[in-house]
Protein backbone atom coordinates (compact mmCIF):
# COMPACT_ATOMS: atom_id res chain seq x y z
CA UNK A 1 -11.59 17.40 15.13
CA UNK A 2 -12.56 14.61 12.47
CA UNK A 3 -9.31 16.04 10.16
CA UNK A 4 -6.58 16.39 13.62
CA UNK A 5 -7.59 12.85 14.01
CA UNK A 6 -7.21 11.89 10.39
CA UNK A 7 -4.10 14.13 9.78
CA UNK A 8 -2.32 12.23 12.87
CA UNK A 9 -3.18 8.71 11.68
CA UNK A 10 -1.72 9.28 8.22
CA UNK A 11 1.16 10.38 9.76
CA UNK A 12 1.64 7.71 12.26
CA UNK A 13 0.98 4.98 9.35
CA UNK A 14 2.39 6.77 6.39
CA UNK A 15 5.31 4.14 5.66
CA UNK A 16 2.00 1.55 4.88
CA UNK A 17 0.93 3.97 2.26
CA UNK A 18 4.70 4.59 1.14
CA UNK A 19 5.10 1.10 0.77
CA UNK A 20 1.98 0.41 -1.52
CA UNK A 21 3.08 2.72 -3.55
CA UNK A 22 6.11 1.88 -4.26
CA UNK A 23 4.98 -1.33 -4.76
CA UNK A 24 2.22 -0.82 -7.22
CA UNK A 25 4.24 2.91 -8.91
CA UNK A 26 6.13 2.37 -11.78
CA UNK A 27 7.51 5.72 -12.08
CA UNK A 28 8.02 8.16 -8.93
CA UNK A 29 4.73 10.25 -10.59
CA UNK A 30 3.27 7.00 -10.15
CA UNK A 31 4.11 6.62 -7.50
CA UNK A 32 3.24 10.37 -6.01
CA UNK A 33 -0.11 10.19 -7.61
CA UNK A 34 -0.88 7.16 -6.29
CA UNK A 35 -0.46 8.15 -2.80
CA UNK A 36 -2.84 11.13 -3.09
CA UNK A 37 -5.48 9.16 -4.70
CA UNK A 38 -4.82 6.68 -1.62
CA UNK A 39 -4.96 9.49 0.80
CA UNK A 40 -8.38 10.44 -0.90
CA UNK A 41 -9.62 7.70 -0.99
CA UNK A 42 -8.75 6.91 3.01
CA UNK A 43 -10.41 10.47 3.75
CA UNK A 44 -13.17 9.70 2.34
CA UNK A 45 -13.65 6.08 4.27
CA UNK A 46 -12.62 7.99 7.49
CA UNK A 47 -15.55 9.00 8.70
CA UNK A 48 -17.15 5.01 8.13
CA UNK A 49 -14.11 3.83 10.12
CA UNK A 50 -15.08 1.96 12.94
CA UNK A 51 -11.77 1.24 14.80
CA UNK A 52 -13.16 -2.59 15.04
CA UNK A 53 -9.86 -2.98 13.43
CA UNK A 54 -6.35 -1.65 13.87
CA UNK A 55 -5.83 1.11 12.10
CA UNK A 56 -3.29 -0.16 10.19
CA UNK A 57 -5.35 -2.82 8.74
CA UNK A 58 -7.75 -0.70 7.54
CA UNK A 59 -5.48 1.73 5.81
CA UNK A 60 -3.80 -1.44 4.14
CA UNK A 61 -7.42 -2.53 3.22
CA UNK A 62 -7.61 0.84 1.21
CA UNK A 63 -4.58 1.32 0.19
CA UNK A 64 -4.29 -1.60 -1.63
CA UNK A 65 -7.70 -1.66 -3.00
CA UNK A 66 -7.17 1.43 -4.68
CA UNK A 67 -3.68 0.62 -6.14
CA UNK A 68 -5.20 -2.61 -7.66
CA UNK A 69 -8.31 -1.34 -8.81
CA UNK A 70 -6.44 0.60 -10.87
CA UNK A 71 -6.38 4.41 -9.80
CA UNK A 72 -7.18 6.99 -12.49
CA UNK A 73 -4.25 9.23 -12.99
CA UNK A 74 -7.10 12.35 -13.97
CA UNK A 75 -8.63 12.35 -10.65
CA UNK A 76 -6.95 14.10 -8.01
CA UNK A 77 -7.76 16.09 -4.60
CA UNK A 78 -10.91 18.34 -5.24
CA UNK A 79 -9.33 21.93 -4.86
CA UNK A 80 -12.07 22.74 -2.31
CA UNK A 81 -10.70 20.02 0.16
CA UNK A 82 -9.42 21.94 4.01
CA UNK A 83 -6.47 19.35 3.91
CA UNK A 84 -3.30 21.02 2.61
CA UNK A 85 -0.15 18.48 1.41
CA UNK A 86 2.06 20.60 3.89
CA UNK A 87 0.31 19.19 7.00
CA UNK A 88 1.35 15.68 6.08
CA UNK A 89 5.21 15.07 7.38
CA UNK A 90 6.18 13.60 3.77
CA UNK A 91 9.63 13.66 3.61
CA UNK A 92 10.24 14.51 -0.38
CA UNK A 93 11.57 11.88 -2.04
CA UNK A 94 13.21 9.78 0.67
CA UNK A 95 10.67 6.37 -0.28
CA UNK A 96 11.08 6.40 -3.53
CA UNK A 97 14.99 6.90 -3.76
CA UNK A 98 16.79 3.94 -5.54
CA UNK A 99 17.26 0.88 -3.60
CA UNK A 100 20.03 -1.29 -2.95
CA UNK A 101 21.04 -4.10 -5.69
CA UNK A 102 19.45 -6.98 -3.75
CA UNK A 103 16.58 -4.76 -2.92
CA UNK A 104 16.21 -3.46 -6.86
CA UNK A 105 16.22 -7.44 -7.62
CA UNK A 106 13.66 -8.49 -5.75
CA UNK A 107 11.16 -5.43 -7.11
CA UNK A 108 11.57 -6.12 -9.78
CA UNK A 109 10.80 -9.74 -9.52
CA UNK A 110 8.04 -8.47 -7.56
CA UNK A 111 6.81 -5.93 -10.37
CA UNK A 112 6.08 -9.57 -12.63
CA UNK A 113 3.78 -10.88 -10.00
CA UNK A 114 -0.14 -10.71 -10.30
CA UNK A 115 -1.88 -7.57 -8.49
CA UNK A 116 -3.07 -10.03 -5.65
CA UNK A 117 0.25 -11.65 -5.07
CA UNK A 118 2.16 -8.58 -4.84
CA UNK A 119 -0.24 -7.51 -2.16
CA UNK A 120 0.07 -10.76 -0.20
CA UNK A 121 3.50 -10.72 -0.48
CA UNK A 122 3.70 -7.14 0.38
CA UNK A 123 1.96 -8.14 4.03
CA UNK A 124 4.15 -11.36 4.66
CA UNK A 125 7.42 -8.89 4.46
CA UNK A 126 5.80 -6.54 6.63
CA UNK A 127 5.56 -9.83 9.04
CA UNK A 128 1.63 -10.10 9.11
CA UNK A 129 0.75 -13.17 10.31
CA UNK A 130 -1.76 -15.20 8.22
CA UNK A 131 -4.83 -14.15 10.04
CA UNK A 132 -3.70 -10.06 9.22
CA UNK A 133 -3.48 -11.02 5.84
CA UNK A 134 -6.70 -13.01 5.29
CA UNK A 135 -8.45 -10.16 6.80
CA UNK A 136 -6.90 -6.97 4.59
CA UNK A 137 -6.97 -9.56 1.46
CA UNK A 138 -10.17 -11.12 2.13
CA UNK A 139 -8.53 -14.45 1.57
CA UNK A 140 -9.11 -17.32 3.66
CA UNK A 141 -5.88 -17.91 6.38
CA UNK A 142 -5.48 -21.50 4.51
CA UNK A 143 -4.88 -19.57 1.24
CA UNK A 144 -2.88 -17.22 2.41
CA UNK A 145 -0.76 -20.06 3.44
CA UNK A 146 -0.70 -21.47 0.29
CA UNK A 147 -0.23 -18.52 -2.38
CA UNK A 148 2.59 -17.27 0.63
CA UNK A 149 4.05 -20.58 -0.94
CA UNK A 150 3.50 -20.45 -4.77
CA UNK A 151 4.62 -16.90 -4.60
CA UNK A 152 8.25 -17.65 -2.90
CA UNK A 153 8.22 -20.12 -5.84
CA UNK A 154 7.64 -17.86 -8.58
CA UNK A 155 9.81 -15.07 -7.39
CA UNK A 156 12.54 -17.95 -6.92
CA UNK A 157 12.03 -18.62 -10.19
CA UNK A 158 12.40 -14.86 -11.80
CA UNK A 159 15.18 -14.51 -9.77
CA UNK A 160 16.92 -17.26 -10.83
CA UNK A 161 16.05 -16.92 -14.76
């Protein structure tokens, strides 16, 4: 029952954990094995899951602390796991196809910023509000204001250079 549940929210949310990773992926491996160690590591925090917040939140929460804390490319899905890839409607390839020139632009102005501010900034194009942010960051709202700010700046700045 625990992994219908599970299985279903990964699929309703799975563009939050696309997006991370192509945010934080280099490379499409990267990129690939950066959503499994995601998905691990949300399995693992599902059963601790509370549902005091959205559901979305919380996968956010975990999938970007485990792209910043830097995920180990060695560890991956213990063989022994129930959880088979094919239950997980990943369409192959379609995230991490090329983007637009605009689009290609902005990552990679994005790819220079910090760990932190490409997660903030990550939230404030998925339209979080400030309060959504401060609470998957752990950030105050008043700084999320303000490195919302200093990050528009910078990027304007790569762009521009």
């Amino acid at each position: 029952m625990m992994e219908k549940a599970f299985i279903e929210m990964i699929n309703k949310h799975a563009g939050i954990v696309y997006k991370v990773c192509s945010m934080y992926g280099l490379e499409k491996e990267d990129q690939k094995d950066l959503f499994q160690e995601i998905v691990l590591q949300l399995w693992k925090s599902f059963p601790s899951f509370r549902q005091e917040a959205q559901a979305s939140t919380w996968m956010y929460r975990i999938a970007l602390n485990t792209a910043i804390s830097n995920f180990r490319k060695e560890r991956k899905i213990p063989a022994g796991n129930s959880i088979s890839a094919a239950e997980f409607e990943i369409p192959d390839g379609c995230l991490f196809s090329d983007q637009e020139d605009q689009l290609g632009l902005l990552k990679q102005a994005v790819g220079q910023l910090t760990k932190i501010e490409k997660a903030v900034i990550l939230l404030y194009f998925e339209e979080k509000n400030y309060q959504e942010i401060a609470d998957i960051t752990g950030i105050t709202k008043t700084n999320v204001g303000v490195k919302i700010s200093r990050i528009k700046q910078k990027l304007e700045k790569i762009i521009k250079a």
